[in-house]
C-alpha atoms as a PDB file:
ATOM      1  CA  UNK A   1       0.000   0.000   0.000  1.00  0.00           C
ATOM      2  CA  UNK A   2       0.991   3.525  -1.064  1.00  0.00           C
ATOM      3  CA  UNK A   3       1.833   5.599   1.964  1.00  0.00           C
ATOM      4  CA  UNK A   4       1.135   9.280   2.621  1.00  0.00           C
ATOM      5  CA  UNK A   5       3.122  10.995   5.250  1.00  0.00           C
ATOM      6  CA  UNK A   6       1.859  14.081   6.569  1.00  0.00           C
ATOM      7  CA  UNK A   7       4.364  16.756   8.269  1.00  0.00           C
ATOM      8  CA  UNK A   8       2.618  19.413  10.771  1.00  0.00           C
ATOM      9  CA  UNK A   9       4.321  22.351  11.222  1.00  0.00           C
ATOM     10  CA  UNK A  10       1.588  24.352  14.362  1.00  0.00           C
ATOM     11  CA  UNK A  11       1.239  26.686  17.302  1.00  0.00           C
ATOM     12  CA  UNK A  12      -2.441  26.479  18.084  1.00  0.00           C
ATOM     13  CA  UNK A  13      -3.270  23.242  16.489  1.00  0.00           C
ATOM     14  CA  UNK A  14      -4.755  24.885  13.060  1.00  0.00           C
ATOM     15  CA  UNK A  15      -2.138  22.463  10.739  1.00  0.00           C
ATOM     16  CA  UNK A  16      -2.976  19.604  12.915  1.00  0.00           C
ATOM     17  CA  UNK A  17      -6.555  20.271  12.478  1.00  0.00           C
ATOM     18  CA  UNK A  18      -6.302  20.217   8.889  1.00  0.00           C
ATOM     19  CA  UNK A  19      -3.690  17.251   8.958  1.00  0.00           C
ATOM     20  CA  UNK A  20      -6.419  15.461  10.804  1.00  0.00           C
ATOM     21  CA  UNK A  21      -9.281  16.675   8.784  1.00  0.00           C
ATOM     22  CA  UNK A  22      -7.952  15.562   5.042  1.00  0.00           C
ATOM     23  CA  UNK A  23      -6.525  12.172   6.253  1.00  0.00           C
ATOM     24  CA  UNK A  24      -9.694  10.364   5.707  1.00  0.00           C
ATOM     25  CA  UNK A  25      -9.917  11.575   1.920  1.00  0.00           C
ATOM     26  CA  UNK A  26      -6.333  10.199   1.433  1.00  0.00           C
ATOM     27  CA  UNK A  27      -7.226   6.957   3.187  1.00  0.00           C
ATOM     28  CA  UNK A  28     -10.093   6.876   0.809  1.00  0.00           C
ATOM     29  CA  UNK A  29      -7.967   7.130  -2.330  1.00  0.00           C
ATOM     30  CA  UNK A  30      -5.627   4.064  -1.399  1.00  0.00           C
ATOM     31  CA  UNK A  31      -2.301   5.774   1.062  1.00  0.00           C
ATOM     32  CA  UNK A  32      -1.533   4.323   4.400  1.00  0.00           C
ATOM     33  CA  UNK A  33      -1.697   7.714   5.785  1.00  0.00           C
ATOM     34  CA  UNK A  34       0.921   8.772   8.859  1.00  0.00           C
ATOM     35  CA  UNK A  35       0.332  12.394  10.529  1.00  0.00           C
ATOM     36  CA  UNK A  36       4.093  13.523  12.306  1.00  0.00           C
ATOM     37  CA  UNK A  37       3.485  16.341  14.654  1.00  0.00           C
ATOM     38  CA  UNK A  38       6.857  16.005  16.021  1.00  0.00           C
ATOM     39  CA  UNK A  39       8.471  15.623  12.856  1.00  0.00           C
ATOM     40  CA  UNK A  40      12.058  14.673  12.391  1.00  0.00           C
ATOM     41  CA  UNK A  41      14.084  14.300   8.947  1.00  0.00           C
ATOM     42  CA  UNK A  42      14.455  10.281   9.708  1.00  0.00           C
ATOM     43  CA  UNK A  43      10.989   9.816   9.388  1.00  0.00           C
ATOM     44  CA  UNK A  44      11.232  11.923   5.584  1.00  0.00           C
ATOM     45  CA  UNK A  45      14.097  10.224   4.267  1.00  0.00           C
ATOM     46  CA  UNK A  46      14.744   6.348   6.438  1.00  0.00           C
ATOM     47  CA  UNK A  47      11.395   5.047   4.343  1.00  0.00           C
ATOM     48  CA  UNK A  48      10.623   7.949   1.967  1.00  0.00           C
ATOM     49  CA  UNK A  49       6.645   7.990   1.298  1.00  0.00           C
ATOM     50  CA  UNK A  50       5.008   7.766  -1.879  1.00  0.00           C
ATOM     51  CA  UNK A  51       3.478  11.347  -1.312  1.00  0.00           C
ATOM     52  CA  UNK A  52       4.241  13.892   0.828  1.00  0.00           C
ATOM     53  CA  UNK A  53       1.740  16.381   2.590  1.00  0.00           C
ATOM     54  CA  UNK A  54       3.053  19.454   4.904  1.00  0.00           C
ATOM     55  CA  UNK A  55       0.749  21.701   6.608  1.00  0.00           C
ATOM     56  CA  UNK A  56       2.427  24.415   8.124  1.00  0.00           C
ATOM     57  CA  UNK A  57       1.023  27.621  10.306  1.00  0.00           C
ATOM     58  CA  UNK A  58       3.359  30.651  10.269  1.00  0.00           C
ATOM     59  CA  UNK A  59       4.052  32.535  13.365  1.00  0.00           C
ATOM     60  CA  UNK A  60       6.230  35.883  14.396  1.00  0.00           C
ATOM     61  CA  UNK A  61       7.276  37.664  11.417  1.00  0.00           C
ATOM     62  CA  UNK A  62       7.085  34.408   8.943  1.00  0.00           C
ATOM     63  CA  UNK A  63       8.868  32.122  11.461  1.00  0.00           C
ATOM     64  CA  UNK A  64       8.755  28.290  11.518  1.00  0.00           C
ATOM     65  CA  UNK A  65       6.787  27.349  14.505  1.00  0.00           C
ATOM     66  CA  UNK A  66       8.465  25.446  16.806  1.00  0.00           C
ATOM     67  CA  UNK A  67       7.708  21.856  16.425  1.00  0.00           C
ATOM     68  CA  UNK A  68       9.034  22.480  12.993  1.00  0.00           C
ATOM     69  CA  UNK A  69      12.551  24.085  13.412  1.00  0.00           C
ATOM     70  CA  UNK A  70      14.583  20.949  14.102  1.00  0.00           C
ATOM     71  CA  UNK A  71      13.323  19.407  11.630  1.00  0.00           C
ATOM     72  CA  UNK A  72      14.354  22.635   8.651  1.00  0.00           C
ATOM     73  CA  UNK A  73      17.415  23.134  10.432  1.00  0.00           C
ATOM     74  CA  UNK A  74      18.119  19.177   9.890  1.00  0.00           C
ATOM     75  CA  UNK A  75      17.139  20.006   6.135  1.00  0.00           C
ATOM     76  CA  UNK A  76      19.546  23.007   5.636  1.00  0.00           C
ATOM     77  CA  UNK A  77      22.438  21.478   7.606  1.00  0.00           C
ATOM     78  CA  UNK A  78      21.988  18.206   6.140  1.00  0.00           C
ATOM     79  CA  UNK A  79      20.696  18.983   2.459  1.00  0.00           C
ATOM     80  CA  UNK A  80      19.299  15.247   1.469  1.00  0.00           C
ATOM     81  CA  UNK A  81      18.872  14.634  -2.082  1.00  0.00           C
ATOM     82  CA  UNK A  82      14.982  14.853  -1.957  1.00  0.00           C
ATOM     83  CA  UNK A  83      14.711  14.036  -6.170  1.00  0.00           C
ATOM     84  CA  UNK A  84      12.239  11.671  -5.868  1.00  0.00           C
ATOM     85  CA  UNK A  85       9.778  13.018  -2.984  1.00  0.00           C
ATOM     86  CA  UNK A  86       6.411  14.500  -4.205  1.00  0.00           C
ATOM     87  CA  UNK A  87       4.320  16.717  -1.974  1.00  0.00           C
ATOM     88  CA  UNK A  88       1.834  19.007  -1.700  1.00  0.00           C
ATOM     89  CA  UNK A  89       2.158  21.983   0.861  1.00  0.00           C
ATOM     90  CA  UNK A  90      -1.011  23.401   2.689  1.00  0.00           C
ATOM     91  CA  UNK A  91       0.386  27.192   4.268  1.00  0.00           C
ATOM     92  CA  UNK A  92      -1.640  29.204   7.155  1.00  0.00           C
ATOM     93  CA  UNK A  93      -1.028  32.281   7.636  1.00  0.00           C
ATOM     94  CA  UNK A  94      -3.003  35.803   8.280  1.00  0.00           C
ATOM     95  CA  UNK A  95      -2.824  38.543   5.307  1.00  0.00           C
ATOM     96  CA  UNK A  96      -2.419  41.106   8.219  1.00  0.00           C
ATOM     97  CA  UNK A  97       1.203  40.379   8.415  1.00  0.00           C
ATOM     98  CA  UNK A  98       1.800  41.681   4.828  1.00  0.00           C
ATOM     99  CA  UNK A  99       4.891  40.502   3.775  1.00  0.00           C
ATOM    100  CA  UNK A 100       5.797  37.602   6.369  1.00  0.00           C
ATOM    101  CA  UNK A 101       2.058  36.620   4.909  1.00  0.00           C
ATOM    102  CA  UNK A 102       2.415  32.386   4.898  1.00  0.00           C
ATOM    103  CA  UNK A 103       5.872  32.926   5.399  1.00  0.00           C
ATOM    104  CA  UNK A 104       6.942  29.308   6.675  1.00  0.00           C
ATOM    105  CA  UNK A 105       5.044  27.729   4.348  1.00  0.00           C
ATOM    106  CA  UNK A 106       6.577  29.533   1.235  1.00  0.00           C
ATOM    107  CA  UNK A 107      10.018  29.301   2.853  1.00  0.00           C
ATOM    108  CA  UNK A 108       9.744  25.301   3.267  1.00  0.00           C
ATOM    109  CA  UNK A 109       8.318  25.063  -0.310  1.00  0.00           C
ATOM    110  CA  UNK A 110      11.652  26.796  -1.209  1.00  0.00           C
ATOM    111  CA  UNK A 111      13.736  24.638   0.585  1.00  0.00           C
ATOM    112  CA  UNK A 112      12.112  21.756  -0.787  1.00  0.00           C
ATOM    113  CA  UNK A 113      12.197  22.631  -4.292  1.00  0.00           C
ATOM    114  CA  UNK A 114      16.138  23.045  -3.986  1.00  0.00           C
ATOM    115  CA  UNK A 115      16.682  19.698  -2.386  1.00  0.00           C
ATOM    116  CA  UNK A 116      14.791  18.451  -5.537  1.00  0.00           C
ATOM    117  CA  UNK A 117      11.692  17.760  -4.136  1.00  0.00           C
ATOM    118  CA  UNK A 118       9.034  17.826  -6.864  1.00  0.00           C
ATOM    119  CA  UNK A 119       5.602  19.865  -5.776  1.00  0.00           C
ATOM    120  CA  UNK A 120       2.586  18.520  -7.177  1.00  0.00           C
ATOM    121  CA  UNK A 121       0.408  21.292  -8.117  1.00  0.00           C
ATOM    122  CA  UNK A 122       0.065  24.694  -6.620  1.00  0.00           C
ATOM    123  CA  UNK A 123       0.565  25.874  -2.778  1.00  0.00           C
ATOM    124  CA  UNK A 124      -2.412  26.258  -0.706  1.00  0.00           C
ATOM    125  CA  UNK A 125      -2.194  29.374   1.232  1.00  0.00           C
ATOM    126  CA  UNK A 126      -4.927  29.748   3.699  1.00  0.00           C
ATOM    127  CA  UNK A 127      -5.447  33.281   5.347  1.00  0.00           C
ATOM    128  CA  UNK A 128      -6.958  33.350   8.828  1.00  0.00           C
ATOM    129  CA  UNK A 129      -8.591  36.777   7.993  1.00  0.00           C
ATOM    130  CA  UNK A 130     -10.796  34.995   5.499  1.00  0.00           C
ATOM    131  CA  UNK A 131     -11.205  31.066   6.726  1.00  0.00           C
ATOM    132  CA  UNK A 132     -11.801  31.392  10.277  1.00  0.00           C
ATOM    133  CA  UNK A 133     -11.359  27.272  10.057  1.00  0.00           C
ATOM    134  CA  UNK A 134      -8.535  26.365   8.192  1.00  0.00           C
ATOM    135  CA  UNK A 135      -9.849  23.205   7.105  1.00  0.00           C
ATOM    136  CA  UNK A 136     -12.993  24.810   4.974  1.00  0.00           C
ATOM    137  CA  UNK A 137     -10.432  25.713   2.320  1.00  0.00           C
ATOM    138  CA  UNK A 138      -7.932  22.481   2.744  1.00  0.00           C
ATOM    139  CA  UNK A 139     -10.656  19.403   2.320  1.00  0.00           C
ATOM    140  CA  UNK A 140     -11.983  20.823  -0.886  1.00  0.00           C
ATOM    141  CA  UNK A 141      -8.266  21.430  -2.324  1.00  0.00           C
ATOM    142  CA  UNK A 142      -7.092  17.999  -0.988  1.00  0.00           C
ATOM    143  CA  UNK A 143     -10.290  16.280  -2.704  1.00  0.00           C
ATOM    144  CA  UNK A 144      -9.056  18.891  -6.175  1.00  0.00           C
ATOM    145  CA  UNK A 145      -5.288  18.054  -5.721  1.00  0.00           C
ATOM    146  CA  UNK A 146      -6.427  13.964  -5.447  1.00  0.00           C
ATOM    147  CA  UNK A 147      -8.256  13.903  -8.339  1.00  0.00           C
ATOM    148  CA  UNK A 148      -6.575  16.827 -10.709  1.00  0.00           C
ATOM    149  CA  UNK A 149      -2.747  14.801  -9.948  1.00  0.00           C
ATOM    150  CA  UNK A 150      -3.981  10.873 -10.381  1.00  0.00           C
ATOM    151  CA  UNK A 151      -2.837  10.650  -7.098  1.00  0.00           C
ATOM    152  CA  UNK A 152      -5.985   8.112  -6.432  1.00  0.00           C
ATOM    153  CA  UNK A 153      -3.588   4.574  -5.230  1.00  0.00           C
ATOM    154  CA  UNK A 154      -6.969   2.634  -4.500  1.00  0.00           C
END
């Protein structure tokens, strides 16, 4: 079975919510589905996944939030060759920050892409100042991004 490994990256609990929230639809289209809240770059790259999901909150000025730093500083410091990983990135953030709007998410999309991870289709980037539930705008782009990618295992 095709496994889906989903990386939280939260403060509050918003990217858990939604990690939570769109595992059944994956479970539904065929992955053994794995939620890390703690996540470390062992559990990306010992038994890489089929697919890759991160849901990340921003917090500060476009910071990482906390449960997420050791795992991006393990990705800078160690650079892995991440060619063949896939994944989709869901980024919360709140518009009234301006510039440092999603900021984590876009900055671990970056990272990603220049380990060689391939993104499958576009960036969700949820703002808290129009989705007061993060998850209204994920499940509907995680049922799109399953069906518009063939990423349907079942």
């Amino acid at each position: 079975m095709a496994t889906l490994k989903i990386f939280v990256g939260t403060m509050y609990g918003g990217a858990l919510d939604v990690a939570e929230q769109v595992k059944p639809l994956f479970e539904e289209a065929g992955y053994h589905v794995d939620i890390f809240e703690q996540p470390t770059l062992d559990d990306l790259v010992a038994e890489p996944p089929a697919l890759a999901l991160f849901c990340v909150s921003t917090t500060g000025s476009g910071d990482y939030p906390g449960n997420l730093v050791p795992f991006t500083r393990a990705l800078i410091d160690q650079s892995p060759s991440l060619g063949e990983l896939r994944y989709g990135l869901v980024a919360l953030g709140d518009s009234s920050y301006g510039d440092t709007f999603c900021g984590a998410g876009r900055a671990l999309d970056a990272l990603l892409a220049d380990l060689g991870a391939q993104r499958v289709g576009e960036r969700l980037e949820v703002d808290a100042m129009e989705t007061f539930m993060a998850d209204d705008a994920a499940l509907p782009w995680a049922e799109a991004w399953i069906a518009e990618h063939g990423l349907q295992v079942a």
